[in-house]
PDB file of N, CA and C in Angstrom:
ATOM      1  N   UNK A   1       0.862  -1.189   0.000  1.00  0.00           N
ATOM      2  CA  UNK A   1       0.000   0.000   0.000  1.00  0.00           C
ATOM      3  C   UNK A   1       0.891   1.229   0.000  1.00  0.00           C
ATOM      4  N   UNK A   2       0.379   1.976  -0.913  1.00  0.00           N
ATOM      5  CA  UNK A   2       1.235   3.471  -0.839  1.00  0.00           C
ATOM      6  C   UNK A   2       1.564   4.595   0.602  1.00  0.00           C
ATOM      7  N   UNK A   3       2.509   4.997   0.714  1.00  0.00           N
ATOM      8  CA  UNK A   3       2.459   5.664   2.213  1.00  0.00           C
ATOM      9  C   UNK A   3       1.542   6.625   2.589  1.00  0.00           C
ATOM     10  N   UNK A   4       0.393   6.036   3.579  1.00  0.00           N
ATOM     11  CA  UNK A   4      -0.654   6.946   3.640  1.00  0.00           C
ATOM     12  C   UNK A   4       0.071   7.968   5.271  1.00  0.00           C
ATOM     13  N   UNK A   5      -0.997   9.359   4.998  1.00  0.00           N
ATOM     14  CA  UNK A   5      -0.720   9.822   6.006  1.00  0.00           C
ATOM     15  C   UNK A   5      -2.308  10.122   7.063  1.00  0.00           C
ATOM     16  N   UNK A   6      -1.217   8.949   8.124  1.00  0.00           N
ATOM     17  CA  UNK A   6      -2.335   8.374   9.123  1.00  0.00           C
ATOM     18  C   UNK A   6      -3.188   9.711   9.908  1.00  0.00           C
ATOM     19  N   UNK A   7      -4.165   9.797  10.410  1.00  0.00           N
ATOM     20  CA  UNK A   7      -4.759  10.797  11.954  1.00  0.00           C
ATOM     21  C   UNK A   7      -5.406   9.533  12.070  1.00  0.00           C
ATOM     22  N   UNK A   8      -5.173  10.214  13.844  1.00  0.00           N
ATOM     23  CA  UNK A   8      -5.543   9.416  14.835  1.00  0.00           C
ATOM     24  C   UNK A   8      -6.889   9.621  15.247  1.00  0.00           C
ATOM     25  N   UNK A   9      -8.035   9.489  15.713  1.00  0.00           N
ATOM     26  CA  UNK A   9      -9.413   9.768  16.013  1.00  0.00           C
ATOM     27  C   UNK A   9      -9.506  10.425  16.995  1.00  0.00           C
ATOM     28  N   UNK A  10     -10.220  11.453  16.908  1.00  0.00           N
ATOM     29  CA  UNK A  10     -10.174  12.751  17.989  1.00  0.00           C
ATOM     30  C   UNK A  10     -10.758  11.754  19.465  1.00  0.00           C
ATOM     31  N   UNK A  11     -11.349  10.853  19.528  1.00  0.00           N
ATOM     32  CA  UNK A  11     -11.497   9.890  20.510  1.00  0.00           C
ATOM     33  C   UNK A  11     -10.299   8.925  21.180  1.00  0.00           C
ATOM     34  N   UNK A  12      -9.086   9.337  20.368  1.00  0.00           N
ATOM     35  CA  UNK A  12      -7.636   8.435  21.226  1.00  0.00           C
ATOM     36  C   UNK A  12      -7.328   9.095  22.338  1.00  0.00           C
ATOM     37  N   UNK A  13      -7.192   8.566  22.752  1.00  0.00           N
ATOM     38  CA  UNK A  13      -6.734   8.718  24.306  1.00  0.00           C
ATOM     39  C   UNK A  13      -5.104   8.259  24.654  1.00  0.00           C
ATOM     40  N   UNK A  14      -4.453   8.918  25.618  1.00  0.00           N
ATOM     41  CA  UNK A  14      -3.505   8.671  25.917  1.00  0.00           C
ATOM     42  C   UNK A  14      -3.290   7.226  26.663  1.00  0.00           C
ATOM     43  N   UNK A  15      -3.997   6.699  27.449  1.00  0.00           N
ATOM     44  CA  UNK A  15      -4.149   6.059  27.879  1.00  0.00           C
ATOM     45  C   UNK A  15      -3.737   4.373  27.025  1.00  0.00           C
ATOM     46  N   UNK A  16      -4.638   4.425  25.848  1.00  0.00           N
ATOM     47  CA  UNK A  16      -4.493   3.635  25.146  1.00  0.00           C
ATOM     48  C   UNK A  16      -6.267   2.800  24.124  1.00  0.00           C
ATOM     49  N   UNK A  17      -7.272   3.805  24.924  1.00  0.00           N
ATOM     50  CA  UNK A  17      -8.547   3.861  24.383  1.00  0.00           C
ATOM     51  C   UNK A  17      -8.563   4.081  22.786  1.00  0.00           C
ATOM     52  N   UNK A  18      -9.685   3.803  22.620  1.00  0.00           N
ATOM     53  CA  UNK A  18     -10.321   3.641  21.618  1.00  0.00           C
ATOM     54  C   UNK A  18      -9.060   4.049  20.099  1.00  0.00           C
ATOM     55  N   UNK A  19      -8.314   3.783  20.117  1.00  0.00           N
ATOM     56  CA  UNK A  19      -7.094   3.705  18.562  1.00  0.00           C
ATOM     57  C   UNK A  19      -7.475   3.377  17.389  1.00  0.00           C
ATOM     58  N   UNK A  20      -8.102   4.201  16.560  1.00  0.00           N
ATOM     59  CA  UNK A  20      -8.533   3.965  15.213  1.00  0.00           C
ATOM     60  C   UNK A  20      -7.720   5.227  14.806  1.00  0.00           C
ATOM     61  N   UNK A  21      -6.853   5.080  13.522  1.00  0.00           N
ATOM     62  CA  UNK A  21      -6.381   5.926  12.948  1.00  0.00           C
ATOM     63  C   UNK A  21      -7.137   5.609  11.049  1.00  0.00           C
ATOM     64  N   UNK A  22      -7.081   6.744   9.959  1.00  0.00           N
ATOM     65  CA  UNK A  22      -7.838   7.141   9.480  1.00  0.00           C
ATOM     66  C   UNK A  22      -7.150   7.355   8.066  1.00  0.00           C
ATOM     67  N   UNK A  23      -6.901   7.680   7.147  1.00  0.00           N
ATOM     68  CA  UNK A  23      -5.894   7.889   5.899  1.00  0.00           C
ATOM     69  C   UNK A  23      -6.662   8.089   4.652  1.00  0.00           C
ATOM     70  N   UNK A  24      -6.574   8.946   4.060  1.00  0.00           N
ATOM     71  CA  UNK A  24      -7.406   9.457   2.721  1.00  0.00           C
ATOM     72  C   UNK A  24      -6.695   8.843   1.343  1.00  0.00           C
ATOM     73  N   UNK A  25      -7.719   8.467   0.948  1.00  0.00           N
ATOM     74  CA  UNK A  25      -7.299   7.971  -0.445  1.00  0.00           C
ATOM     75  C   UNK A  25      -8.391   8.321  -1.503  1.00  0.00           C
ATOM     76  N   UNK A  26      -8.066   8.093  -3.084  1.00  0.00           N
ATOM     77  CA  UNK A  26      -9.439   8.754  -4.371  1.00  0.00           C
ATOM     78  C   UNK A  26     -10.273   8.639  -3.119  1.00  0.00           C
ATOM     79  N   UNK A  27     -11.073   7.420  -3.598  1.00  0.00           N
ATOM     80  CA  UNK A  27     -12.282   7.059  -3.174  1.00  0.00           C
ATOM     81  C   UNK A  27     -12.799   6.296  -1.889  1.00  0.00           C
ATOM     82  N   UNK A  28     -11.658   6.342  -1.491  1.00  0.00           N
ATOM     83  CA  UNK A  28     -11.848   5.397  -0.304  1.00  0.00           C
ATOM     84  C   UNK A  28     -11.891   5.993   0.968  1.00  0.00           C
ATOM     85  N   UNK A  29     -11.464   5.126   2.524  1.00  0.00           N
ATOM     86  CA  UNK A  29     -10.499   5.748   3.517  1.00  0.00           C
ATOM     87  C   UNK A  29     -10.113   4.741   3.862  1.00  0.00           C
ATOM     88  N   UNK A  30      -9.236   4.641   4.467  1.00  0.00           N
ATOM     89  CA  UNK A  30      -8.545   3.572   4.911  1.00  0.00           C
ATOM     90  C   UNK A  30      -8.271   3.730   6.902  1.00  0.00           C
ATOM     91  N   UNK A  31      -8.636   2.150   7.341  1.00  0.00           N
ATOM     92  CA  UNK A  31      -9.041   2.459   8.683  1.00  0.00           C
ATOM     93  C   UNK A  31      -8.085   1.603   9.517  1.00  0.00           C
ATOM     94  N   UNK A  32      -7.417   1.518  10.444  1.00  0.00           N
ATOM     95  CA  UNK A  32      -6.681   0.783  10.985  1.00  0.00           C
ATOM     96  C   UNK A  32      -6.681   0.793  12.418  1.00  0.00           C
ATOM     97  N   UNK A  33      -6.004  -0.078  13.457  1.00  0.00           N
ATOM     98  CA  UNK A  33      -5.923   0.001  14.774  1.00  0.00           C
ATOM     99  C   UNK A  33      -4.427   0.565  15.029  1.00  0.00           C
ATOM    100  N   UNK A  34      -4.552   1.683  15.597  1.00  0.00           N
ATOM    101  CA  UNK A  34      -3.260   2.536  15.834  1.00  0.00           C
ATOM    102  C   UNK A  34      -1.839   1.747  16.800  1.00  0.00           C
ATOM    103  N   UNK A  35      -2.748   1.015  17.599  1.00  0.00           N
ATOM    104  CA  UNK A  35      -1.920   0.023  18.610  1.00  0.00           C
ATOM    105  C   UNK A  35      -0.955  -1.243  17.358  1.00  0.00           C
ATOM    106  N   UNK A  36      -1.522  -1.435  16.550  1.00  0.00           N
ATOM    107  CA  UNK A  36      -1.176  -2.332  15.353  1.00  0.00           C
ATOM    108  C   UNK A  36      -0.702  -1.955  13.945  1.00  0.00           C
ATOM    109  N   UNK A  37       0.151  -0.932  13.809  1.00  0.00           N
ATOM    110  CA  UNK A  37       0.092  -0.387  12.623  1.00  0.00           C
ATOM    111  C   UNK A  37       0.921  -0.926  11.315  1.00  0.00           C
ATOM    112  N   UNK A  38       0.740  -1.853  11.969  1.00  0.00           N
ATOM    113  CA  UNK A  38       1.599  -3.434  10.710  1.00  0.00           C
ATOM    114  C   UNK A  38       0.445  -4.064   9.982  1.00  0.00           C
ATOM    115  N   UNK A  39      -0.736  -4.338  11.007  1.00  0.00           N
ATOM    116  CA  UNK A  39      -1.441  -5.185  10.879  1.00  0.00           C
ATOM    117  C   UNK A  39      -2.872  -4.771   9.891  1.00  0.00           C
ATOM    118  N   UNK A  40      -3.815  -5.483   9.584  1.00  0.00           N
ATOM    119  CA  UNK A  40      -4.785  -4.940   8.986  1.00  0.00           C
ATOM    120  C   UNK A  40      -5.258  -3.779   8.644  1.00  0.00           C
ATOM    121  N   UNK A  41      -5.339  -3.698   7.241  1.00  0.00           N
ATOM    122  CA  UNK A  41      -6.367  -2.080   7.153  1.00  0.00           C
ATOM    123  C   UNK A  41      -7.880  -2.583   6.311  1.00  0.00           C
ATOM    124  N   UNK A  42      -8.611  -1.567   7.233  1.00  0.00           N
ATOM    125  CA  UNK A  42     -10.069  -1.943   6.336  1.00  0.00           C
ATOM    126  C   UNK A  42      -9.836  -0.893   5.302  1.00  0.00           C
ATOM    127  N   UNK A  43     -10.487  -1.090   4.230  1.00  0.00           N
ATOM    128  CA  UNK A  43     -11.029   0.205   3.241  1.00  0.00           C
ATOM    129  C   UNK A  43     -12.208   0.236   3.009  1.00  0.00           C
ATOM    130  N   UNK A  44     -12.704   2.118   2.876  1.00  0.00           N
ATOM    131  CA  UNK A  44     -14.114   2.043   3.020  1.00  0.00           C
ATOM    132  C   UNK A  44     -14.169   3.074   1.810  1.00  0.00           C
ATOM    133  N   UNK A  45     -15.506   2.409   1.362  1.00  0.00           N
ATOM    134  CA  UNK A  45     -15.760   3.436   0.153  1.00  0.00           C
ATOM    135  C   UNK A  45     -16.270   5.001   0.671  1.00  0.00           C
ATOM    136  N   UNK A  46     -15.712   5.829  -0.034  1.00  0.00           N
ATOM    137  CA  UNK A  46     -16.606   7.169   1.121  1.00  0.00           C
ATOM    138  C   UNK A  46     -17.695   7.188   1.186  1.00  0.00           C
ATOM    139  N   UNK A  47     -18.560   7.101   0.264  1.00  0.00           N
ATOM    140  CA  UNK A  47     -19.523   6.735   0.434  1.00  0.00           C
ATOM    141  C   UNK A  47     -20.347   5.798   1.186  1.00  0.00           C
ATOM    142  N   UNK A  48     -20.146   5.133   2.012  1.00  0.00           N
ATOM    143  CA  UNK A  48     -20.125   4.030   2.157  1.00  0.00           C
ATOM    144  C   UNK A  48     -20.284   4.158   3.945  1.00  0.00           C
ATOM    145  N   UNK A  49     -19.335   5.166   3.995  1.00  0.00           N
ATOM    146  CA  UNK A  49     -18.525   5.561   5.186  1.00  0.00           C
ATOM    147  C   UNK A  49     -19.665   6.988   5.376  1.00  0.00           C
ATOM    148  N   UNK A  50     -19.739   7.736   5.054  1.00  0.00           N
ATOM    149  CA  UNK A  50     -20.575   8.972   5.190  1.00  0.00           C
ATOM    150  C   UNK A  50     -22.046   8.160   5.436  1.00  0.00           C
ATOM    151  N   UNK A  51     -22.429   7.290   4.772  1.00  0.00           N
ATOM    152  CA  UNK A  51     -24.110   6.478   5.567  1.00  0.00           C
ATOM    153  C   UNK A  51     -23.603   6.249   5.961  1.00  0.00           C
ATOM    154  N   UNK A  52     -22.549   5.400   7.024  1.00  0.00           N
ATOM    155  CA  UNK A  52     -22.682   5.013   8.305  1.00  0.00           C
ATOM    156  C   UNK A  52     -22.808   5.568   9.445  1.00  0.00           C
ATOM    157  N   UNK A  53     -21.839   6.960   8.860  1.00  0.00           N
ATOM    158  CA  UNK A  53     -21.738   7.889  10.194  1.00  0.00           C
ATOM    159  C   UNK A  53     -22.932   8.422  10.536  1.00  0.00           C
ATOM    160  N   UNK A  54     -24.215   8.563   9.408  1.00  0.00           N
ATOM    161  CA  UNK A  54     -25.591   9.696   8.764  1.00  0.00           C
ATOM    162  C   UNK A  54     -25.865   8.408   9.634  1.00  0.00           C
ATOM    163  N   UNK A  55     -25.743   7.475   9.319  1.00  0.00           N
ATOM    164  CA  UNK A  55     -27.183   6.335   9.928  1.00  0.00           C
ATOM    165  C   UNK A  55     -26.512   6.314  11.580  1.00  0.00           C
ATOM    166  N   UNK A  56     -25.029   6.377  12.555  1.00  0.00           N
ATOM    167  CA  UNK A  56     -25.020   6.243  13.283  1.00  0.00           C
ATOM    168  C   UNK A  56     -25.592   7.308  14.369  1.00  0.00           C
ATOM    169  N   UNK A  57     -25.784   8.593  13.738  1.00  0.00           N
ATOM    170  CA  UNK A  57     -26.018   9.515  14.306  1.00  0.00           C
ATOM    171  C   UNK A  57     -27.514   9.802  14.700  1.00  0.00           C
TER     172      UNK A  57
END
């Protein structure tokens, strides 16, 4: 994967809570666990991603 540039979720905590970091791509975003940053990335279509947030809210 090309070098994305990660943010961390205004919900991280120092502590070690909630670690989802975030990365922009065309069409996508790309989602990962900040504690793991070797390991898995989801990709989300933006679209895809904007109803979830509309429907979580």
């Amino acid at each position: 994967m090309e070098q994305l540039n990660w943010r961390k979720s205004s919900y991280t905590t120092s502590n070690g809570g909630e670690c989802v970091e975030l990365a922009s791509l065309n069409n996508a975003v790309a989602v990962r666990d900040s504690k793991d940053p070797d390991g898995p990335v989801i990709l989300v279509h933006r679209a895809a991603l904007r109803r979830a947030i509309r429907e979580a809210s």
